[in-house]
N, C-alpha and C. Protein backbone atom coordinates (compact mmCIF):
# COMPACT_ATOMS: atom_id res chain seq x y z
N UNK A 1 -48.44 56.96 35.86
CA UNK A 1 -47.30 57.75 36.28
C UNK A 1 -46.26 56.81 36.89
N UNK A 2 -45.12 56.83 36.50
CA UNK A 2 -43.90 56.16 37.03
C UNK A 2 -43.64 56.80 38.58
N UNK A 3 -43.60 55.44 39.61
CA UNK A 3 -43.61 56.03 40.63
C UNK A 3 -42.02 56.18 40.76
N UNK A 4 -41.95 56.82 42.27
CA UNK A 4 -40.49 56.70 42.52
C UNK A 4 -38.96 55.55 42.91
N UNK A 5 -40.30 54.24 43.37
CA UNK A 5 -39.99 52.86 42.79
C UNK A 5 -39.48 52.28 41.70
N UNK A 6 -40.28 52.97 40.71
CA UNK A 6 -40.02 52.69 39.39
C UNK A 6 -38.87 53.52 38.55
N UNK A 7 -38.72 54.71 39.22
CA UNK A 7 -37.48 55.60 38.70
C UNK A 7 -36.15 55.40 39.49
N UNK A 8 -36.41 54.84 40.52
CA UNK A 8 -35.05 54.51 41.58
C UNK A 8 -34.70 52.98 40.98
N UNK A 9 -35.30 52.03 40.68
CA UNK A 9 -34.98 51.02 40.15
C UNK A 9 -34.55 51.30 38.63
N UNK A 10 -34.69 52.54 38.07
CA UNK A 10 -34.64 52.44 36.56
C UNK A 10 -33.23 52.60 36.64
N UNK A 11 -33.06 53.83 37.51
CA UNK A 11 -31.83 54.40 38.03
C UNK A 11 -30.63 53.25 38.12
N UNK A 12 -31.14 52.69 39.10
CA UNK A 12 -30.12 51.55 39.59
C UNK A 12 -29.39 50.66 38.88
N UNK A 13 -30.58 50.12 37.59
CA UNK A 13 -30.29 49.12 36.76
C UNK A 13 -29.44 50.21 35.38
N UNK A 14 -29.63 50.94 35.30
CA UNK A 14 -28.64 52.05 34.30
C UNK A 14 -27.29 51.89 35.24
N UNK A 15 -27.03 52.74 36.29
CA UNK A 15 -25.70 52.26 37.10
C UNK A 15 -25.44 50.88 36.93
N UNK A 16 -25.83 49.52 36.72
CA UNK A 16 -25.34 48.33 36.93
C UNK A 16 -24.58 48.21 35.94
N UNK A 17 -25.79 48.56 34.80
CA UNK A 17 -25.69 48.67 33.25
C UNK A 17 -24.23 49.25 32.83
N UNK A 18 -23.41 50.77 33.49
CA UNK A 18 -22.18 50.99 32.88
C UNK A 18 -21.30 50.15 33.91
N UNK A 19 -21.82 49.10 34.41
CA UNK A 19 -20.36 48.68 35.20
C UNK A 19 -19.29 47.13 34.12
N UNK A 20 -18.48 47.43 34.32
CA UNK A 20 -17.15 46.78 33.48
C UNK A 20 -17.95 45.20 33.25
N UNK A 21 -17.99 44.27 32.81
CA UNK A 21 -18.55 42.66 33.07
C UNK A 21 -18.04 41.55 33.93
N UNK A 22 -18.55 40.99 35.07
CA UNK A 22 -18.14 41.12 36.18
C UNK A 22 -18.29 41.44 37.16
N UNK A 23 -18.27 42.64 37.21
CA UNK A 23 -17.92 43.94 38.22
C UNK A 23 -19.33 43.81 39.08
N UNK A 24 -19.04 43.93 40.55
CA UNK A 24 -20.39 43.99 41.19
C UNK A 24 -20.32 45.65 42.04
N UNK A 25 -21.45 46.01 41.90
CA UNK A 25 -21.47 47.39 42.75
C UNK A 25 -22.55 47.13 44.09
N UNK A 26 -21.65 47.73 45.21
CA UNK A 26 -22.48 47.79 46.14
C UNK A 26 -23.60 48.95 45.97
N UNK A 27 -24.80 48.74 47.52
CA UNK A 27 -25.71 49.25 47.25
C UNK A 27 -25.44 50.72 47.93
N UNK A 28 -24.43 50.78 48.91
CA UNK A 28 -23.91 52.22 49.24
C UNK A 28 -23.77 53.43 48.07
N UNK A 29 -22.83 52.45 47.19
CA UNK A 29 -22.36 53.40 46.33
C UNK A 29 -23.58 53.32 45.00
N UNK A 30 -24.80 52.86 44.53
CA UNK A 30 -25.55 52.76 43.76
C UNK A 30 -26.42 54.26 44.92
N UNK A 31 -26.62 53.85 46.01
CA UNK A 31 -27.40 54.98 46.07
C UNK A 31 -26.94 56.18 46.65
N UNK A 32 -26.18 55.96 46.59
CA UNK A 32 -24.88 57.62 47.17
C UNK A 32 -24.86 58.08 45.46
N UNK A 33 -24.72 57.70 44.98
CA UNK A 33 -24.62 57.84 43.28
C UNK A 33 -25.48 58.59 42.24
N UNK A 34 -26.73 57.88 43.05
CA UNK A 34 -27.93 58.14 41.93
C UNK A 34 -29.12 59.31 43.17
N UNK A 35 -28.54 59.48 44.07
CA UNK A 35 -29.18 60.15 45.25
C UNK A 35 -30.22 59.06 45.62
N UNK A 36 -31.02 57.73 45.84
CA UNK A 36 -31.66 57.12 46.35
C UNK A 36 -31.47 56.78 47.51
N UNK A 37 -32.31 56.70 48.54
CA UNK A 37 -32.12 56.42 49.90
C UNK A 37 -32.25 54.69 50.45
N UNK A 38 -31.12 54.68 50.62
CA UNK A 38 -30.63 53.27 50.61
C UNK A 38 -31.14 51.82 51.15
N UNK A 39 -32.30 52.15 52.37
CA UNK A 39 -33.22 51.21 52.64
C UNK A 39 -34.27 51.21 51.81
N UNK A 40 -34.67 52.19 50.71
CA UNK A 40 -35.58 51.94 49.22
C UNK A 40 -35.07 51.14 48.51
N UNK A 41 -33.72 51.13 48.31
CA UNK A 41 -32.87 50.35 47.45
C UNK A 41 -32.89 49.20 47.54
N UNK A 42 -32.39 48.90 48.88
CA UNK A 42 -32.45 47.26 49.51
C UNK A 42 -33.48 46.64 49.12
N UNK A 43 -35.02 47.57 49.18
CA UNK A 43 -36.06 46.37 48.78
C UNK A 43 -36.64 46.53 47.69
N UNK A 44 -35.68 47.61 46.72
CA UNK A 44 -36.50 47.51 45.12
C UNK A 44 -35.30 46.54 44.36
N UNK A 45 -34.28 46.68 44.71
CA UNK A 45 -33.18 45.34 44.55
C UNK A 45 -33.47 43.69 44.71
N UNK A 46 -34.00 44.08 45.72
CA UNK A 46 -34.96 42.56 46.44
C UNK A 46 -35.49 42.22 45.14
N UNK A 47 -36.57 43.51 44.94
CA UNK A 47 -37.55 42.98 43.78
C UNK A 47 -37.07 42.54 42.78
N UNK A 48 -35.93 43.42 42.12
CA UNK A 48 -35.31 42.97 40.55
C UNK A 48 -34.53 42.01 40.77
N UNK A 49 -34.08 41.88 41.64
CA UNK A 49 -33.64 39.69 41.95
C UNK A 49 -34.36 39.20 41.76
N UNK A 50 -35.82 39.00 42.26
CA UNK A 50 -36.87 37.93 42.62
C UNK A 50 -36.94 37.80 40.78
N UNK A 51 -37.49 38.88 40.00
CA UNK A 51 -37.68 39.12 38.95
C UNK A 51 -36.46 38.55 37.98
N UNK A 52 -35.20 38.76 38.31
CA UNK A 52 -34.67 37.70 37.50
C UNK A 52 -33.65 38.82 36.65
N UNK A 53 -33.82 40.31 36.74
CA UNK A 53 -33.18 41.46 36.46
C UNK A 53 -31.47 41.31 36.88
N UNK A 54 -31.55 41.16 38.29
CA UNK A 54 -29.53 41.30 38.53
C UNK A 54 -29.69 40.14 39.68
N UNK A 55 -28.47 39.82 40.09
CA UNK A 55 -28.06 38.94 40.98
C UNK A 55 -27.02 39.43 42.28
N UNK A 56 -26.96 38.56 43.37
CA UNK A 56 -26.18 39.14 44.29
C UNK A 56 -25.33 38.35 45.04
N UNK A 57 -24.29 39.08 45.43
CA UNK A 57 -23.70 38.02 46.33
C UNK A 57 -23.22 38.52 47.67
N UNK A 58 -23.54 37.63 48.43
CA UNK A 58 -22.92 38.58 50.04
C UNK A 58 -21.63 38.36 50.49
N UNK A 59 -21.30 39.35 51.09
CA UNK A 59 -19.68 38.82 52.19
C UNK A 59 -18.95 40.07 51.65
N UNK A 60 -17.83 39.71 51.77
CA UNK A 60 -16.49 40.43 51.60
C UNK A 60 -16.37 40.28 49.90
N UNK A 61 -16.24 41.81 48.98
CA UNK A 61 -16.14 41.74 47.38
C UNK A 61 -17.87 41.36 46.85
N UNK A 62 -18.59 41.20 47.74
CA UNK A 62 -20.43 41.09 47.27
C UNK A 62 -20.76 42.58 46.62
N UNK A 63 -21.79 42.21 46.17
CA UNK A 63 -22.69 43.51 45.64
C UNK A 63 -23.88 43.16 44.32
N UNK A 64 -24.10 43.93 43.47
CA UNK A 64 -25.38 43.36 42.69
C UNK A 64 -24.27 43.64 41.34
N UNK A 65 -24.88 43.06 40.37
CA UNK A 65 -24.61 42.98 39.05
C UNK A 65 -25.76 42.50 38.30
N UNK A 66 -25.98 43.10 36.73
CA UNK A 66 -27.46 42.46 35.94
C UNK A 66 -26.85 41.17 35.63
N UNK A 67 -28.45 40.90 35.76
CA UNK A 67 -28.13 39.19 35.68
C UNK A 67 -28.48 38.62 34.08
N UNK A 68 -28.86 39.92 33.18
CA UNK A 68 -28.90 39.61 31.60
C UNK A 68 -27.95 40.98 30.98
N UNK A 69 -27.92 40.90 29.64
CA UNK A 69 -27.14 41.87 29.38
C UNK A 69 -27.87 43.44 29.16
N UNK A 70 -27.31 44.34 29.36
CA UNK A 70 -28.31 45.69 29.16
C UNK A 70 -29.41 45.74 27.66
N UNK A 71 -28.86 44.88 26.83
CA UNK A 71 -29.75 44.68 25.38
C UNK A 71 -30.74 43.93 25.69
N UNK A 72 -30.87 43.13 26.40
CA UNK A 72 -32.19 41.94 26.58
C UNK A 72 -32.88 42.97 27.54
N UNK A 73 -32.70 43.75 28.57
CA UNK A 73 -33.66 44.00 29.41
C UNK A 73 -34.60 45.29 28.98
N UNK A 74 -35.71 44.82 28.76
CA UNK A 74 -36.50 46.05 27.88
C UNK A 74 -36.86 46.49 29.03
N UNK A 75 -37.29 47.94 29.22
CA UNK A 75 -37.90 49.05 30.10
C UNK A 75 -39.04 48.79 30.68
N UNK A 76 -39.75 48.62 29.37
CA UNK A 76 -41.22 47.97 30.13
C UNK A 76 -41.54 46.68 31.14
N UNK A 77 -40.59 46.21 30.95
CA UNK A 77 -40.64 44.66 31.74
C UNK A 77 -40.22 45.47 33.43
N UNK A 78 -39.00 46.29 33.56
CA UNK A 78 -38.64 46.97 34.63
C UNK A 78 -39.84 47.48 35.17
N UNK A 79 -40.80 48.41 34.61
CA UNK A 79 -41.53 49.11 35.38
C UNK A 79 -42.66 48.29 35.29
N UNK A 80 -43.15 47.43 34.77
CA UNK A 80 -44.78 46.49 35.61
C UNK A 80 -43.91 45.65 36.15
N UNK A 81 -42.56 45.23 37.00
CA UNK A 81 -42.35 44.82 37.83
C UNK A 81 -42.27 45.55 39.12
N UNK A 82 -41.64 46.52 38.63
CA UNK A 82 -41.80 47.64 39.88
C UNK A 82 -42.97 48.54 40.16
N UNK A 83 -43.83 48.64 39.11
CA UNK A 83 -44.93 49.41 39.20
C UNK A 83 -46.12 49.02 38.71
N UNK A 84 -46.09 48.04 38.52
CA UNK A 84 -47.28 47.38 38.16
C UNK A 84 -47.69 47.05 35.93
N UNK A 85 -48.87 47.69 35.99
CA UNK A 85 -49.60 47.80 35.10
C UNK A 85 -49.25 49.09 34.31
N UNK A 86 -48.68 49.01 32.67
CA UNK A 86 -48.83 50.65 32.54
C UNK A 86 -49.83 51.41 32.59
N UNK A 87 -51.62 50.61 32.44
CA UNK A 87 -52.53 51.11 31.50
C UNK A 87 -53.26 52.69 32.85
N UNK A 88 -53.11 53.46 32.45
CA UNK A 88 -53.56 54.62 33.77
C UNK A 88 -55.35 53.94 33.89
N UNK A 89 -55.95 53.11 33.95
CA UNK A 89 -57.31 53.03 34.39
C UNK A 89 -57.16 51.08 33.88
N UNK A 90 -57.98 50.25 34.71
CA UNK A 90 -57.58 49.76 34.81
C UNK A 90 -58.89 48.35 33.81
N UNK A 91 -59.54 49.42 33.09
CA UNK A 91 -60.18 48.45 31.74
C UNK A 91 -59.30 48.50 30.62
N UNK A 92 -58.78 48.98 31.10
CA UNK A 92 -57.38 49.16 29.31
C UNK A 92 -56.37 48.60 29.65
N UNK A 93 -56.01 47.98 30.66
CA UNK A 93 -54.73 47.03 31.02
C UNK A 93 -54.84 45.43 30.22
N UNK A 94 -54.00 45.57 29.72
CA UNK A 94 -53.56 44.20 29.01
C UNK A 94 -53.47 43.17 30.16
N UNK A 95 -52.59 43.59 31.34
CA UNK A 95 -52.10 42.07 32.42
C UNK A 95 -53.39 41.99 33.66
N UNK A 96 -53.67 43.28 33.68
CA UNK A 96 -54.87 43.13 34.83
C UNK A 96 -56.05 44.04 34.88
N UNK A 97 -56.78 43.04 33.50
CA UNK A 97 -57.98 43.84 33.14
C UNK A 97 -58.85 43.82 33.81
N UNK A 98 -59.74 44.94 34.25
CA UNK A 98 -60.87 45.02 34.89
C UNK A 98 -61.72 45.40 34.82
N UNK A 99 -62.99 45.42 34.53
CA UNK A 99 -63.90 45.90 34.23
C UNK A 99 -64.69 47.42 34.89
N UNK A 100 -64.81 48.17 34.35
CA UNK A 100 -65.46 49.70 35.79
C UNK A 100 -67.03 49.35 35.29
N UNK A 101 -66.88 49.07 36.99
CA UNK A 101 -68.96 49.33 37.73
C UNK A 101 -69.68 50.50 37.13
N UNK A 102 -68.78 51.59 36.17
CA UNK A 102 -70.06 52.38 36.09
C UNK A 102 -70.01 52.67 34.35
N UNK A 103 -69.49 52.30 33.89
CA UNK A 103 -69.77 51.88 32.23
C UNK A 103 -69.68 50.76 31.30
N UNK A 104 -69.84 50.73 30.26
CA UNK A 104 -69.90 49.41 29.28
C UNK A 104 -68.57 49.74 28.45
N UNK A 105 -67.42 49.02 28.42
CA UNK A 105 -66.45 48.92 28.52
C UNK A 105 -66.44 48.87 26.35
N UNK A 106 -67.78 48.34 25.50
CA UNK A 106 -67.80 48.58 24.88
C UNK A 106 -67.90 49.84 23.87
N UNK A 107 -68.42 51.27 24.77
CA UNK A 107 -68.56 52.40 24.27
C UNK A 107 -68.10 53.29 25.10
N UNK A 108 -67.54 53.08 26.25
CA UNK A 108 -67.11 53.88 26.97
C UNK A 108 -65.59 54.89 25.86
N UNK A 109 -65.54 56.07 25.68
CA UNK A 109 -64.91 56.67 25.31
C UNK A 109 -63.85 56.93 26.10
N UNK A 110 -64.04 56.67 27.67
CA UNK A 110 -62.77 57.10 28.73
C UNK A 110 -61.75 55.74 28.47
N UNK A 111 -62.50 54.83 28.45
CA UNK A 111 -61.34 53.71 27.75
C UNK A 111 -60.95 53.68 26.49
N UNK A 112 -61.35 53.95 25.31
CA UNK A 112 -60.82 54.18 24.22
C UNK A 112 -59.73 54.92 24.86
N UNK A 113 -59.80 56.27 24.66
CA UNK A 113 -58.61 56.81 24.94
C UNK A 113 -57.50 56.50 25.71
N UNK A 114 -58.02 56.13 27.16
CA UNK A 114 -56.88 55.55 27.80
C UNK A 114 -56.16 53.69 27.34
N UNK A 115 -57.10 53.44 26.30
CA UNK A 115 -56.27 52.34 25.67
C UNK A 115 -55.17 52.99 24.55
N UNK A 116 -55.76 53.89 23.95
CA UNK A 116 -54.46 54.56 23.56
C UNK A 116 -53.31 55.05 23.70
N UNK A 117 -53.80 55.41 24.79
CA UNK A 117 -52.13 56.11 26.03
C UNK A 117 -51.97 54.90 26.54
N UNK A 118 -52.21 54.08 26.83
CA UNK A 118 -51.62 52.67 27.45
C UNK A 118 -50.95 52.06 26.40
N UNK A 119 -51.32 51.90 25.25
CA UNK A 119 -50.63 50.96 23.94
C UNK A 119 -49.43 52.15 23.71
N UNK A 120 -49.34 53.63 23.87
CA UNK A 120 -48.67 54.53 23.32
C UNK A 120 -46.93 54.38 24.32
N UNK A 121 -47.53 53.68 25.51
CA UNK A 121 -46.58 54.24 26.60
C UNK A 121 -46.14 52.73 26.39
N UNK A 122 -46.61 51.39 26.29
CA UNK A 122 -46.24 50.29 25.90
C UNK A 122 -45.26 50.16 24.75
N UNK A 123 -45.62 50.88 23.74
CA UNK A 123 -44.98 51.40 22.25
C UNK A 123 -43.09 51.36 22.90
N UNK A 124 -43.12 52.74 23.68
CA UNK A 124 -41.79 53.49 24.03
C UNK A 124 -41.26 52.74 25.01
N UNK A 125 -41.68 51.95 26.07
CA UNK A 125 -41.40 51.21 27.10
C UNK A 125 -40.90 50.10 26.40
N UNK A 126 -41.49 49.02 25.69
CA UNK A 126 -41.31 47.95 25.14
C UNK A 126 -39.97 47.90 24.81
N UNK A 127 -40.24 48.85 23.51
CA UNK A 127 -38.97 48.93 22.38
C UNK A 127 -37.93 49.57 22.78
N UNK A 128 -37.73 49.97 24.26
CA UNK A 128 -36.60 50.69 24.64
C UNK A 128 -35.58 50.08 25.87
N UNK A 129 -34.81 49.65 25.44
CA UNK A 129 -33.55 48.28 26.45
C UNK A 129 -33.18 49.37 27.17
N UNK A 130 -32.34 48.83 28.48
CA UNK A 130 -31.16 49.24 29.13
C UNK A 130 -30.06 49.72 28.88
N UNK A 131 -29.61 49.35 27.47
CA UNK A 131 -28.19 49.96 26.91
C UNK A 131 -28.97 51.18 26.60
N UNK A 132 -29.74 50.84 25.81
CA UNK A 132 -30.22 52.33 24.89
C UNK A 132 -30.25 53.69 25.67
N UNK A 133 -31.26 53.46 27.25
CA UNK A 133 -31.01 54.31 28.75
C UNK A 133 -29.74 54.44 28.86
N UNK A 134 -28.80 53.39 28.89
CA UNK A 134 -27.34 53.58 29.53
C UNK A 134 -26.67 54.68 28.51
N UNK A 135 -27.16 54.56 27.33
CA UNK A 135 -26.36 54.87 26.17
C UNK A 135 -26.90 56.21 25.94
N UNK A 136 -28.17 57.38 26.12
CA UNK A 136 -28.55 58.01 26.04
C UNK A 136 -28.06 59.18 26.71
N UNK A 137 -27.84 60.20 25.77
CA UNK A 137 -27.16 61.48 26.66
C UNK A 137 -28.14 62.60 27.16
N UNK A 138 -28.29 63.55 26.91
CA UNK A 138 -29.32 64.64 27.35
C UNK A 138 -30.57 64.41 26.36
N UNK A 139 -30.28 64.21 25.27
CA UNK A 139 -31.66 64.25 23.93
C UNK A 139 -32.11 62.93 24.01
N UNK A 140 -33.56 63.56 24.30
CA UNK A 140 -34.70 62.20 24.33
C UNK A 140 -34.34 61.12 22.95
N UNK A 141 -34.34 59.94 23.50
CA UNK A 141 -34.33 58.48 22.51
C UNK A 141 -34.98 59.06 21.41
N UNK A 142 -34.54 58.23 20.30
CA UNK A 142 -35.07 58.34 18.81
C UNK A 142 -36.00 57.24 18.64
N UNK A 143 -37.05 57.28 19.60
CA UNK A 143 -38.05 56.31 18.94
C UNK A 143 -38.89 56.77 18.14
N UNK A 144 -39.97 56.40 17.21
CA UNK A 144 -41.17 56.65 16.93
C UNK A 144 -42.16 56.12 17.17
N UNK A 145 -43.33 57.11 17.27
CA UNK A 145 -44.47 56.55 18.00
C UNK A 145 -45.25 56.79 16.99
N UNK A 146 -46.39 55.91 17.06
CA UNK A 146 -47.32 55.61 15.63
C UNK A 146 -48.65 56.05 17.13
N UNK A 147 -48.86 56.70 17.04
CA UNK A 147 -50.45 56.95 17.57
C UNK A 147 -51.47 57.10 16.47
N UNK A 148 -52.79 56.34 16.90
CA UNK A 148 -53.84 56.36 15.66
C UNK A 148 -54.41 58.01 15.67
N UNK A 149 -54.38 58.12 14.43
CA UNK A 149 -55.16 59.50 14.37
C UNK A 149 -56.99 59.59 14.22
């Protein structure tokens, strides 16, 4: 589940995303904007700096701007920075696999499946940039999803 970390930062980086090239937006008006409460902001901003997402500058005319263009920054990279791992259980994670104490990871059926919904949500995350979010109106993205039958 996408936490609210992960939706306030998605948020944020879509606002950066329609700003002119250049243009820096403060964090007042990013979260007066998107309704986020503004000391959340400060340190999920923190994060997508450290990460390499937008850049900042302080003083008089400061504020954040992305630090790649809305086409390079895929979705999925946003949320296992902000939220970790997509895989919901944590033997089906690709970045931080782990083994569960109470089955064999070879027949366990609770991981099959949840490797499916993990590769499924990887699928739509991956292949889906920042413009595409920026660019999206009320009707869900036109991706397709190949789930095994």
């Amino acid at each position: 589940m996408l936490t609210a970390k992960g939706k306030y930062g998605l948020k944020a980086l879509v606002h950066l995303a329609n700003l002119r090239p250049g243009e820096l937006a403060l964090v007042n008006s990013i979260a007066t904007s998107n309704n986020i409460p503004k000391k959340f902001l400060d340190a999920i901003l923190g994060e997508l700096r450290n990460a390499g997402f937008v850049e900042s500058r302080k003083g008089k005319g400061g504020g954040y701007r992305l630090n790649r263009t809305p086409e390079e920054i895929k979705v999925g990279s946003v949320v296992r920075v902000l939220d970790g791992p997509l895989a919901p259980i944590s033997c089906a994670s690709h970045t931080r696999y782990r083994a569960c104490d109470d089955c064999d990871v070879a027949t366990c059926q609770v991981r099959q499946i949840m490797l499916t919904v993990r590769n499924a949500i990887a699928e739509v995350l991956d292949s889906t940039t920042l413009a595409q979010m920026r660019d999206a109106d009320e009707e869900v993205l036109p991706i397709e999803l190949r789930v095994p039958a």
